[in-house]
C-alpha atoms as a PDB file:
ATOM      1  CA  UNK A   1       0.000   0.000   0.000  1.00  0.00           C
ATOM      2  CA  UNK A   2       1.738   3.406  -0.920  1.00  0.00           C
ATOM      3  CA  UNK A   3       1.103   6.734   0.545  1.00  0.00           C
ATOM      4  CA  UNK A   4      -1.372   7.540  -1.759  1.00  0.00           C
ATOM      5  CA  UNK A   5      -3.628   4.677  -0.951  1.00  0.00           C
ATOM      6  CA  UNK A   6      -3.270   6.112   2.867  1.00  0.00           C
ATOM      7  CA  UNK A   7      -4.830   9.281   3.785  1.00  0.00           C
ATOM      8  CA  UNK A   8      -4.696   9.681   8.091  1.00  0.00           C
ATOM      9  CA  UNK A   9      -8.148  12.033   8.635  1.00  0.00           C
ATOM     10  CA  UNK A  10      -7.558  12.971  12.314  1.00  0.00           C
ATOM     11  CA  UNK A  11      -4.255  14.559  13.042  1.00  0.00           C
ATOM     12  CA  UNK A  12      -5.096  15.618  16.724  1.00  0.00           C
ATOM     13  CA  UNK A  13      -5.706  11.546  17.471  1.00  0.00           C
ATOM     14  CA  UNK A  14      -2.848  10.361  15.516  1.00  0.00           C
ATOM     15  CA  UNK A  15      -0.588  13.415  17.618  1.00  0.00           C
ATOM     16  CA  UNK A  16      -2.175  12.645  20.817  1.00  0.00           C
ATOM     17  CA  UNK A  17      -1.592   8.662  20.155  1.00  0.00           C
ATOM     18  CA  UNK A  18       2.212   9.165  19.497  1.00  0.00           C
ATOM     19  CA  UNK A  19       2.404  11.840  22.408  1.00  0.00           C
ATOM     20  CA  UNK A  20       1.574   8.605  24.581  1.00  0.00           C
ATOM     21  CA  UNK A  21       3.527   6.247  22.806  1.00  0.00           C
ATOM     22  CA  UNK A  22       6.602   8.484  23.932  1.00  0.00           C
ATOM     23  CA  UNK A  23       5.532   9.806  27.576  1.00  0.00           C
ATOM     24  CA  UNK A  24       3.228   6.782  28.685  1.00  0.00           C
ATOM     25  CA  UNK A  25       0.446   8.454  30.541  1.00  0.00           C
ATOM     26  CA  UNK A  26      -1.895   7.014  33.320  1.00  0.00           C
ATOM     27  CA  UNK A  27      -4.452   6.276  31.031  1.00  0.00           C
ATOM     28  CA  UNK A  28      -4.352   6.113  26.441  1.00  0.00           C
ATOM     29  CA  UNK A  29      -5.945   9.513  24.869  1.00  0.00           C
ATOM     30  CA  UNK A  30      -9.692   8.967  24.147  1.00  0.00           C
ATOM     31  CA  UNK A  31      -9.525  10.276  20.764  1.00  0.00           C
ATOM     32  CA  UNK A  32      -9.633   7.272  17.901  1.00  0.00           C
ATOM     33  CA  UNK A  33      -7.279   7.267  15.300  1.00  0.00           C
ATOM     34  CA  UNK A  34      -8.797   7.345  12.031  1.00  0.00           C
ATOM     35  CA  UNK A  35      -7.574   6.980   8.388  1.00  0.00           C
ATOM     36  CA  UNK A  36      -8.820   5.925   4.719  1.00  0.00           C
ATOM     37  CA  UNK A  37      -7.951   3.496   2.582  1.00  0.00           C
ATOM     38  CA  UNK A  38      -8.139   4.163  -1.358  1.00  0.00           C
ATOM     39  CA  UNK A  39      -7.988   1.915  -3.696  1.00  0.00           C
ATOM     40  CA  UNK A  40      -8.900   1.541  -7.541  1.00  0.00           C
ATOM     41  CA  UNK A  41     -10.468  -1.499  -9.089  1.00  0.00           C
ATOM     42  CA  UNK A  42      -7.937  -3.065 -11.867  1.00  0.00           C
ATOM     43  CA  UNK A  43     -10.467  -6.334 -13.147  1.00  0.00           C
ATOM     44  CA  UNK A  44     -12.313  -6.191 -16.700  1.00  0.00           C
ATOM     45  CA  UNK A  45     -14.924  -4.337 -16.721  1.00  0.00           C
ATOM     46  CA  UNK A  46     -14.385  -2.194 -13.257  1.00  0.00           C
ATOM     47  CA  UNK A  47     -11.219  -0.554 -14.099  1.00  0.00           C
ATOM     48  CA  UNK A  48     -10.593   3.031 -12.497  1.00  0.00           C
ATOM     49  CA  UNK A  49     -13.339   2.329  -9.793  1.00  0.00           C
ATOM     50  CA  UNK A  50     -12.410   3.748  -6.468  1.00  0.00           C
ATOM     51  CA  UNK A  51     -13.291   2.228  -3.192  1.00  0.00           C
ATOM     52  CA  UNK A  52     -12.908   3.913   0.044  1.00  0.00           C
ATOM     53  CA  UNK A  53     -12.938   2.382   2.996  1.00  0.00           C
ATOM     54  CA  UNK A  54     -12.922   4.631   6.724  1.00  0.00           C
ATOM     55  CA  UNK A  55     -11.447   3.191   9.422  1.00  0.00           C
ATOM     56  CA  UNK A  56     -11.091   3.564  12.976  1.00  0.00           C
ATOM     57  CA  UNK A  57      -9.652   1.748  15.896  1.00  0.00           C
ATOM     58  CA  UNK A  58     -11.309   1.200  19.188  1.00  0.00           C
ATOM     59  CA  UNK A  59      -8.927   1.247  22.333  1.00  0.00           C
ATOM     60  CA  UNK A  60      -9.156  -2.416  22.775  1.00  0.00           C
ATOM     61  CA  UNK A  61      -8.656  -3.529  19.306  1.00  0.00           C
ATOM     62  CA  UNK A  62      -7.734  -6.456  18.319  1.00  0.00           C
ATOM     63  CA  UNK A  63     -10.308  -7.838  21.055  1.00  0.00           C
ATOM     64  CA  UNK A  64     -12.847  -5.203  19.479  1.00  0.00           C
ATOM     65  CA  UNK A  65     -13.638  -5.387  15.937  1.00  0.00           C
ATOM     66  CA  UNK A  66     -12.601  -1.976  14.235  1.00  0.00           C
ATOM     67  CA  UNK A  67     -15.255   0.428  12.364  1.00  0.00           C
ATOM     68  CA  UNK A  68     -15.156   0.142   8.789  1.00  0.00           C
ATOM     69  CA  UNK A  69     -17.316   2.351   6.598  1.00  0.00           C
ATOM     70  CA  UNK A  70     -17.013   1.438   2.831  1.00  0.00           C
ATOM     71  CA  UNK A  71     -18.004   3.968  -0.068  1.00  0.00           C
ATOM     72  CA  UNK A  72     -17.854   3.296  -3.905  1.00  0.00           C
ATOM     73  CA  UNK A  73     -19.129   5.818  -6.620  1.00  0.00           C
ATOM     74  CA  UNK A  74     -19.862   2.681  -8.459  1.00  0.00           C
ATOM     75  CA  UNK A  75     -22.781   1.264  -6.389  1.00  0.00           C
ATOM     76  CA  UNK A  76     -26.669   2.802  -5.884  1.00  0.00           C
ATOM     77  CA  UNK A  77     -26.864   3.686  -1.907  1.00  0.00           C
ATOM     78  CA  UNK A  78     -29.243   0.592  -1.863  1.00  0.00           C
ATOM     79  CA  UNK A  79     -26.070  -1.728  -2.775  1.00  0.00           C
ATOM     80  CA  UNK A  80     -23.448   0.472  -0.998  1.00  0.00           C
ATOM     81  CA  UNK A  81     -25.720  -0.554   2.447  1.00  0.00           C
ATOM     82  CA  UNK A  82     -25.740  -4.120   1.558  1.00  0.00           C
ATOM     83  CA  UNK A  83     -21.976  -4.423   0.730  1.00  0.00           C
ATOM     84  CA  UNK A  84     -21.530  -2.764   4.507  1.00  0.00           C
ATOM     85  CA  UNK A  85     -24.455  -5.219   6.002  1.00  0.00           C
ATOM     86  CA  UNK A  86     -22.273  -8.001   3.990  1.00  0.00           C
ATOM     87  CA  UNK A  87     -18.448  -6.599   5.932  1.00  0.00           C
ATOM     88  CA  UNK A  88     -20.056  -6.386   9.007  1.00  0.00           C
ATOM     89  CA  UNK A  89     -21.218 -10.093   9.115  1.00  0.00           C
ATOM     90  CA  UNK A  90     -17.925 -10.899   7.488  1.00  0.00           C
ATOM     91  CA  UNK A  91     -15.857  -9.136  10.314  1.00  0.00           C
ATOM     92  CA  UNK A  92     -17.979 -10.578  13.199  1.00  0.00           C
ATOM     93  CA  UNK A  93     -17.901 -14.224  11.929  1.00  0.00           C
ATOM     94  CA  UNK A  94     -13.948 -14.506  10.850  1.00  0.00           C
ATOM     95  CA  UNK A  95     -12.198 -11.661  12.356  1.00  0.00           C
ATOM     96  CA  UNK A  96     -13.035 -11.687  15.953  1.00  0.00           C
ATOM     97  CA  UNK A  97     -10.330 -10.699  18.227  1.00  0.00           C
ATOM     98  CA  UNK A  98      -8.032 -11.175  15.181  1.00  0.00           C
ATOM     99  CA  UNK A  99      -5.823  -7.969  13.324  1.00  0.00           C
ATOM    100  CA  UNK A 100      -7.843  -7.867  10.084  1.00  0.00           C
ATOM    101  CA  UNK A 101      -8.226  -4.146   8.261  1.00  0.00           C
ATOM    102  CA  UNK A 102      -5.959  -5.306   5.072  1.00  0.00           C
ATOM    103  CA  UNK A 103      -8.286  -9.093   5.230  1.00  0.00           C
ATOM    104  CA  UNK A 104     -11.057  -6.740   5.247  1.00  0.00           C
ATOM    105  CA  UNK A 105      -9.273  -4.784   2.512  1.00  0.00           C
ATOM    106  CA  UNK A 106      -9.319  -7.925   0.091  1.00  0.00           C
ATOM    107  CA  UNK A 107     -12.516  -8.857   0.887  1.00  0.00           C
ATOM    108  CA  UNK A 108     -14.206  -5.761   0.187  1.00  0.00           C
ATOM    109  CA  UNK A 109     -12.358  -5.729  -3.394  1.00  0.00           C
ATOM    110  CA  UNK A 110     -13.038  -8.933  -4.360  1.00  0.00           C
ATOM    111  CA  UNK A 111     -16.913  -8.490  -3.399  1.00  0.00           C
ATOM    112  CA  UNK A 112     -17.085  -5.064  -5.049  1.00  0.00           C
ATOM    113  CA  UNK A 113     -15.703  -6.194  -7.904  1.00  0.00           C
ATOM    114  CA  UNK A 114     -18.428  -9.216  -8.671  1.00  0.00           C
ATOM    115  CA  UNK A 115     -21.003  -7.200  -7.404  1.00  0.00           C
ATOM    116  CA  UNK A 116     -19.713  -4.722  -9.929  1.00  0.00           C
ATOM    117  CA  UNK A 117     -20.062  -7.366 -12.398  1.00  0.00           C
ATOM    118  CA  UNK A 118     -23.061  -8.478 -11.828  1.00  0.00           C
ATOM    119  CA  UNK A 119     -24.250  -5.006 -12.365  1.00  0.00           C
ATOM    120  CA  UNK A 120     -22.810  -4.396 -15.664  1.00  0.00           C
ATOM    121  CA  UNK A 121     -22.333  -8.003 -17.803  1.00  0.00           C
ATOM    122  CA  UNK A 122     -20.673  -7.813 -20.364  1.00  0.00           C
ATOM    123  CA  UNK A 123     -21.671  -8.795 -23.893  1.00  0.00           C
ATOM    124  CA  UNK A 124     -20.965 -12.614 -25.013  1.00  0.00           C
ATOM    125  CA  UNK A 125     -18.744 -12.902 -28.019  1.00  0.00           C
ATOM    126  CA  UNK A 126     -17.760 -16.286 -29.345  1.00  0.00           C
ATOM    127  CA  UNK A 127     -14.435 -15.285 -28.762  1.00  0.00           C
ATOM    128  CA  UNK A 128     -15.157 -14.718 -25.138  1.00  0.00           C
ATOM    129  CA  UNK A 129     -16.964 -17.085 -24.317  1.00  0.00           C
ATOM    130  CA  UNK A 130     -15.148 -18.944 -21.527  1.00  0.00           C
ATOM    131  CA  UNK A 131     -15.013 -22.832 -22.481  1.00  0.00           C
ATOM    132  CA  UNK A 132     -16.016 -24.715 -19.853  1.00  0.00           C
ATOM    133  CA  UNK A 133     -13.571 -26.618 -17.144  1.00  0.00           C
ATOM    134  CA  UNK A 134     -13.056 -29.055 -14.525  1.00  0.00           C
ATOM    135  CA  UNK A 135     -11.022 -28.264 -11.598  1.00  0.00           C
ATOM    136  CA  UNK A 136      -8.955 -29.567  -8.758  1.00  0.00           C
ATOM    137  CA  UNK A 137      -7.168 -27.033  -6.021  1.00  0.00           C
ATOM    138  CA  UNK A 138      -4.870 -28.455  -3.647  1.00  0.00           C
ATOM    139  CA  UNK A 139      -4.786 -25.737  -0.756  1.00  0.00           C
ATOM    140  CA  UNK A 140      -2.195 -25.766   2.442  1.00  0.00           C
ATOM    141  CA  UNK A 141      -2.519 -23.571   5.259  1.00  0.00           C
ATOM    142  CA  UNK A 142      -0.403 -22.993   8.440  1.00  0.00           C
ATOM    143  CA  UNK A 143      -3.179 -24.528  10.755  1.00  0.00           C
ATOM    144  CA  UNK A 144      -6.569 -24.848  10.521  1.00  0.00           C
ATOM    145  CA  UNK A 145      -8.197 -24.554  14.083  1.00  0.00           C
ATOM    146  CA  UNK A 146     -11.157 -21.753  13.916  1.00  0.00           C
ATOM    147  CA  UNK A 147     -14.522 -23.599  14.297  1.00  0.00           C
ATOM    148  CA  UNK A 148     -16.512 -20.949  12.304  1.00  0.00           C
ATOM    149  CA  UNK A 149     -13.757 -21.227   8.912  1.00  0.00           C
ATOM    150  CA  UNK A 150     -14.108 -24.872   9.046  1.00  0.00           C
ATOM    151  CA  UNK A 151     -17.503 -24.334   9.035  1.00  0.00           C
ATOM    152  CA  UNK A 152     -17.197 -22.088   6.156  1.00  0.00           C
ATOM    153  CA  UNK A 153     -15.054 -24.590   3.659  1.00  0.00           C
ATOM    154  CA  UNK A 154     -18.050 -27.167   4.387  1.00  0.00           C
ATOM    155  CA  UNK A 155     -20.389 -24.703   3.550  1.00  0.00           C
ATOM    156  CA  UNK A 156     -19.244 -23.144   0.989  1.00  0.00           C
ATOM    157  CA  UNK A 157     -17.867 -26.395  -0.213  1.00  0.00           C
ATOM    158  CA  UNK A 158     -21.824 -27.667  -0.363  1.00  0.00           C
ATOM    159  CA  UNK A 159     -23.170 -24.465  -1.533  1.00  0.00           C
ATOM    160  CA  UNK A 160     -20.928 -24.105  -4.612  1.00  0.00           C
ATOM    161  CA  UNK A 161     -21.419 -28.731  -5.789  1.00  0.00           C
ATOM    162  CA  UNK A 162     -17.761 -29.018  -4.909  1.00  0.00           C
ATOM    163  CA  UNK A 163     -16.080 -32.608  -3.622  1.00  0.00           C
ATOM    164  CA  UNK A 164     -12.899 -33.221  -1.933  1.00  0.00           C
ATOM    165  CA  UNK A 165     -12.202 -33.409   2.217  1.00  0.00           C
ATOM    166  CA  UNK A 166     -10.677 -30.651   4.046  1.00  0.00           C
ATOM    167  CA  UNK A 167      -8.002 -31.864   6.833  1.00  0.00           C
ATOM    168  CA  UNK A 168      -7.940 -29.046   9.953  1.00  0.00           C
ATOM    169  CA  UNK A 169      -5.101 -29.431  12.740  1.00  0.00           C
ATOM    170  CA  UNK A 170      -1.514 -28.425  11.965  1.00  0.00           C
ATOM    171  CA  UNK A 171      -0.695 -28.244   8.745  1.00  0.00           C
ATOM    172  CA  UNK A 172      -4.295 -27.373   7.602  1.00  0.00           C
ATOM    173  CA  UNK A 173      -5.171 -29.334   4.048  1.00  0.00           C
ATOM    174  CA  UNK A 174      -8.342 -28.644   1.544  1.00  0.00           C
ATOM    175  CA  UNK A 175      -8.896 -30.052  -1.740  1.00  0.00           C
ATOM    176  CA  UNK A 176     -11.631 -29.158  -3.494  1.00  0.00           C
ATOM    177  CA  UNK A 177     -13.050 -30.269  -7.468  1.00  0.00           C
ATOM    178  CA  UNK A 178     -15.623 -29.213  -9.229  1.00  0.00           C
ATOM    179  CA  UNK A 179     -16.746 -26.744 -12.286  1.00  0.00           C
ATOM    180  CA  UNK A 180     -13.414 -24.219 -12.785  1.00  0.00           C
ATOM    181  CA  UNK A 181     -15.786 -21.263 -11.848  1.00  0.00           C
ATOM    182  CA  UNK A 182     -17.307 -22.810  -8.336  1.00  0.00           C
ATOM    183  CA  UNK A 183     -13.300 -23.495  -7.461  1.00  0.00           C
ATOM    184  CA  UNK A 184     -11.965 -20.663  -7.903  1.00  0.00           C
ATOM    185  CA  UNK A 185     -14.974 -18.420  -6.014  1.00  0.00           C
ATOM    186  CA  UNK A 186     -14.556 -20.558  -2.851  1.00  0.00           C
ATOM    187  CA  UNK A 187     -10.724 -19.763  -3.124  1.00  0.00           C
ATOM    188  CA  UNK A 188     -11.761 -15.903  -3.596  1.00  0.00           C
ATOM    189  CA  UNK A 189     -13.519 -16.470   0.209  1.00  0.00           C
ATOM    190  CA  UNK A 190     -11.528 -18.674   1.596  1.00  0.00           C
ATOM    191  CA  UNK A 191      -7.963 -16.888   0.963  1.00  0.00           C
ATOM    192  CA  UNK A 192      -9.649 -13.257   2.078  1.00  0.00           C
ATOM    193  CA  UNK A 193     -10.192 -15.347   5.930  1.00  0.00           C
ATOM    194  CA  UNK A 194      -7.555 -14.441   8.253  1.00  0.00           C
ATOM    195  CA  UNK A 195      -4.846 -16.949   8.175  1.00  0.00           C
ATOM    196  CA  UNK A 196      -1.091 -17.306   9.894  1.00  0.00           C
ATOM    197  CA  UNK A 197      -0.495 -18.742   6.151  1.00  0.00           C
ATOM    198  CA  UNK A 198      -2.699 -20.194   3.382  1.00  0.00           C
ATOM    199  CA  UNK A 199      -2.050 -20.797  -0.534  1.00  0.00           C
ATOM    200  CA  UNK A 200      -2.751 -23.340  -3.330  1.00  0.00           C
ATOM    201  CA  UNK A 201       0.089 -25.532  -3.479  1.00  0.00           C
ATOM    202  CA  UNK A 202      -1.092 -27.167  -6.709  1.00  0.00           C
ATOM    203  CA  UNK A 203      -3.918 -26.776  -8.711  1.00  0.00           C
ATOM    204  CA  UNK A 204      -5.222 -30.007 -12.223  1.00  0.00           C
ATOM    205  CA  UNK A 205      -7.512 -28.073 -14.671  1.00  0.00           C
ATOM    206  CA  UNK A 206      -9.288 -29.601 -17.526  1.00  0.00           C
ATOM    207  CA  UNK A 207     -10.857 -28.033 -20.522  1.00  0.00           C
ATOM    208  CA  UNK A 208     -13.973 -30.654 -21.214  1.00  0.00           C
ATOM    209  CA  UNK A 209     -14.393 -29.393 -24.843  1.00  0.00           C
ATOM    210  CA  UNK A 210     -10.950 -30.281 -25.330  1.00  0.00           C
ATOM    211  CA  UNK A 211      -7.954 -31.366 -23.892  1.00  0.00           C
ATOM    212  CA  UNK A 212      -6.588 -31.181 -20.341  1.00  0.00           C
ATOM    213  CA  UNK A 213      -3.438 -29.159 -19.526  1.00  0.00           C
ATOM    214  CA  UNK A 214      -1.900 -32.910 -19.810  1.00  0.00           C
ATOM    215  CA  UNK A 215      -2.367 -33.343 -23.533  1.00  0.00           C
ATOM    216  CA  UNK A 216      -5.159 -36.407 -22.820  1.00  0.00           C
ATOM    217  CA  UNK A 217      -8.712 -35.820 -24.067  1.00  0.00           C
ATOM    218  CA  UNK A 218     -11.182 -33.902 -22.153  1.00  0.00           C
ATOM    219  CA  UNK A 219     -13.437 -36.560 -20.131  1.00  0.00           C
ATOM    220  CA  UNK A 220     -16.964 -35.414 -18.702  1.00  0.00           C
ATOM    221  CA  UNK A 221     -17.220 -33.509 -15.225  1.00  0.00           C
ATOM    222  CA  UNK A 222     -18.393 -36.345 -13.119  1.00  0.00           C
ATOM    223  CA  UNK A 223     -15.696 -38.775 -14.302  1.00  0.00           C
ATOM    224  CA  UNK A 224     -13.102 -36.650 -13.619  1.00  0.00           C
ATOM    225  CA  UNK A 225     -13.958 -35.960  -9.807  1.00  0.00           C
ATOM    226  CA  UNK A 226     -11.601 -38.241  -7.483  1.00  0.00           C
ATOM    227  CA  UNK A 227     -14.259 -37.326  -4.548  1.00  0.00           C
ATOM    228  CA  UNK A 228     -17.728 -38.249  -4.387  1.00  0.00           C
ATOM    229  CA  UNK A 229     -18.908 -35.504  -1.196  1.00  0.00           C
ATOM    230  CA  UNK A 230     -17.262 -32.742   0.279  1.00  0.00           C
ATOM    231  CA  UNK A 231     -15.790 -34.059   4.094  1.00  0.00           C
ATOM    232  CA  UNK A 232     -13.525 -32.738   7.037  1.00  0.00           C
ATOM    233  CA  UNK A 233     -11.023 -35.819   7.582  1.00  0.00           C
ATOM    234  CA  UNK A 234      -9.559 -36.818  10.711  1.00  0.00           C
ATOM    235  CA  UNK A 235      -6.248 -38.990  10.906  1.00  0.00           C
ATOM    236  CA  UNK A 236      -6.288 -40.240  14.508  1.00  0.00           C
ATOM    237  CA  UNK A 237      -5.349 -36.704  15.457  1.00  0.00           C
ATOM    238  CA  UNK A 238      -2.966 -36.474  18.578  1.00  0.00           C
ATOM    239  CA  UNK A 239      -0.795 -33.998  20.093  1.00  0.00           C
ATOM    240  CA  UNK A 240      -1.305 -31.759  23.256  1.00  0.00           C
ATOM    241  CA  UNK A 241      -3.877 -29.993  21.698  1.00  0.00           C
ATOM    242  CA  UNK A 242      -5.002 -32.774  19.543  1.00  0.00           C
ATOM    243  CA  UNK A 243      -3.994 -30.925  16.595  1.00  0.00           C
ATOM    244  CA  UNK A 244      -1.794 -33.170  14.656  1.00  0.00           C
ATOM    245  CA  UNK A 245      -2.676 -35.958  12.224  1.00  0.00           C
ATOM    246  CA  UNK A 246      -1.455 -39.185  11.359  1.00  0.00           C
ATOM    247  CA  UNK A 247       0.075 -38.629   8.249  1.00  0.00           C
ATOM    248  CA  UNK A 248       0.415 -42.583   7.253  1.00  0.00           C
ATOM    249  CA  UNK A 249      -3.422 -42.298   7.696  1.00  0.00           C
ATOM    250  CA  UNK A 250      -3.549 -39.372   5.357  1.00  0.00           C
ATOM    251  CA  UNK A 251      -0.890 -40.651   2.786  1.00  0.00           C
ATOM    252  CA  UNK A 252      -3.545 -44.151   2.581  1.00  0.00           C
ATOM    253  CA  UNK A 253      -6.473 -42.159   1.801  1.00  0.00           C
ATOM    254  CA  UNK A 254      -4.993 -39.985  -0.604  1.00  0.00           C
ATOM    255  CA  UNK A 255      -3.694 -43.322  -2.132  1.00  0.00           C
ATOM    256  CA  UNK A 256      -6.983 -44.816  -2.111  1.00  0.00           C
ATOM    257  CA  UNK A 257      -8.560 -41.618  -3.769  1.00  0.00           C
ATOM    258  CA  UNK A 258      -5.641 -41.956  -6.137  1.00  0.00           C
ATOM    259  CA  UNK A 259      -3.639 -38.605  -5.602  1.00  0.00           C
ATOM    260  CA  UNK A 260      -0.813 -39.930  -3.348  1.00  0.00           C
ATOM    261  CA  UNK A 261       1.559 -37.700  -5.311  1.00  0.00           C
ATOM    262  CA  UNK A 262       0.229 -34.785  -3.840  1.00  0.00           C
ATOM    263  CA  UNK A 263       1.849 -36.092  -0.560  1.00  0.00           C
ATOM    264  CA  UNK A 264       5.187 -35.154  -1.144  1.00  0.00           C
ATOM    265  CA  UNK A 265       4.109 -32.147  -2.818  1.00  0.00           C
ATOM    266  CA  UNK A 266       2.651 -31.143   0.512  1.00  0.00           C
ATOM    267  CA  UNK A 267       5.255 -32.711   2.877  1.00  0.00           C
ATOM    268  CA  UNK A 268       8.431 -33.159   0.567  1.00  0.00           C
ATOM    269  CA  UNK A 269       8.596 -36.427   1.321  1.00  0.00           C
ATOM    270  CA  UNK A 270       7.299 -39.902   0.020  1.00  0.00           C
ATOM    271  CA  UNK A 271       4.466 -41.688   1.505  1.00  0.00           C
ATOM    272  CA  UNK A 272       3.968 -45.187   2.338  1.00  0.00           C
END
């Protein structure tokens, strides 16, 4: 984020903040410190689009969720009040008692911009027409502990006809498959969550109308999937916390799903 991006709005906070920060007093300055964020829009069809988004701290923040106001010239004040109803949720079921403005950040883009898009389709050409594809994203994560994000990846994972298992504990593991599209919107959620680390550490795609990035011919959606339901897997977890899992366990069942080379893609290592 560069300077321009950052515009502080209260001067008197922000000097009364650092004035404590040097010469601790009894008790922090009541003022809030309170800043923009400006950013423009850079997908098809949204380009040059500004969002703003005000921000202020509470005292006890983390433990308190900031205030977040988001404006966009681009949206009626009908859709500009959903989009804040929408953060607002977003915020209070991921981000509690977590650091989260840039998360928030991300998420507000990525929602503006299909919201955006929604809005304004654009025109079908033959050329543009997107042929249609089969998917499979291997994601890893740092951990996966937080009750209400697991909650989310078997949601979303249900809402959007997606198979695969997600694996929570230390390392965190979620493979999903499905149509190209319904993949990569629950990555658009799932990476905007707040996470120690998270990222797709491999990814098969498939053009059905043609051939696979493989060279083979394109087979039909169903056939392709290596999952039959979406499930959380447990490997005998263990641990203090009960937050590791057997990875023999984990190596068979990828074996049996036939994807056991993902294994040492994940862990660098063979399984067995």
């Amino acid at each position: 984020m560069n300077q321009e991006e950052l515009e502080l709005t209260d001067q008197l906070a922000l000097a009364e903040l650092r004035s404590y920060v040097e010469s601790p007093a009894d008790c922090p300055p009541a003022s809030r410190p309170q800043f923009l964020i400006k950013q423009k829009l850079s997908s098809a069809g949204t380009e040059g689009t500004e969002m703003i988004l005000s921000c202020a701290y509470p005292s006890e923040y983390p433990s308190v969720l900031p205030d977040i106001t988001v404006r966009s010239s681009g949206l009626s004040r009908a859709q500009q009040a959903q989009l804040q109803a929408d953060l607002k949720k977003h915020l209070m079921e991921n981000c509690q008692g977590e650091v989260c403005v840039l998360a928030a950040v991300d998420w507000v883009k990525d929602s503006l911009q299909s919201l955006l898009a929604a809005i304004s389709p654009k025109k079908a050409t033959p050329s543009s027409v997107a042929q249609e594809a089969f998917s499979r994203l291997w994601i890893y994560s740092h951990h996966i502990y937080n009750k209400s994000k697991r909650k989310n990846i078997l949601e979303w994972s249900k809402e959007l006809g997606l198979s695969g298992f997600s694996m929570p504990g230390k390392p965190g593991i979620v493979c999903v498959e499905g149509p190209q599209a319904a993949c990569e919107e629950f990555w658009s959620r799932v990476k905007v969550l707040t996470w120690k680390k998270i990222m797709i550490r491999h990814r098969e795609d498939i053009t059905l109308d043609g051939q696979g990035d493989d060279g083979r011919p394109a087979q039909g959606m169903d056939s392709l999937r290596k999952f039959s339901t979406f499930e959380e897997a447990m490997f005998d977890p263990h641990g203090s916390r009960g937050n590791h899992m057997d990875l023999g366990q984990l190596y068979q069942f990828l074996n049996e799903k036939g994807c056991c080379e993902v294994f040492q893609m994940y862990f660098g290592i063979e399984g067995r």
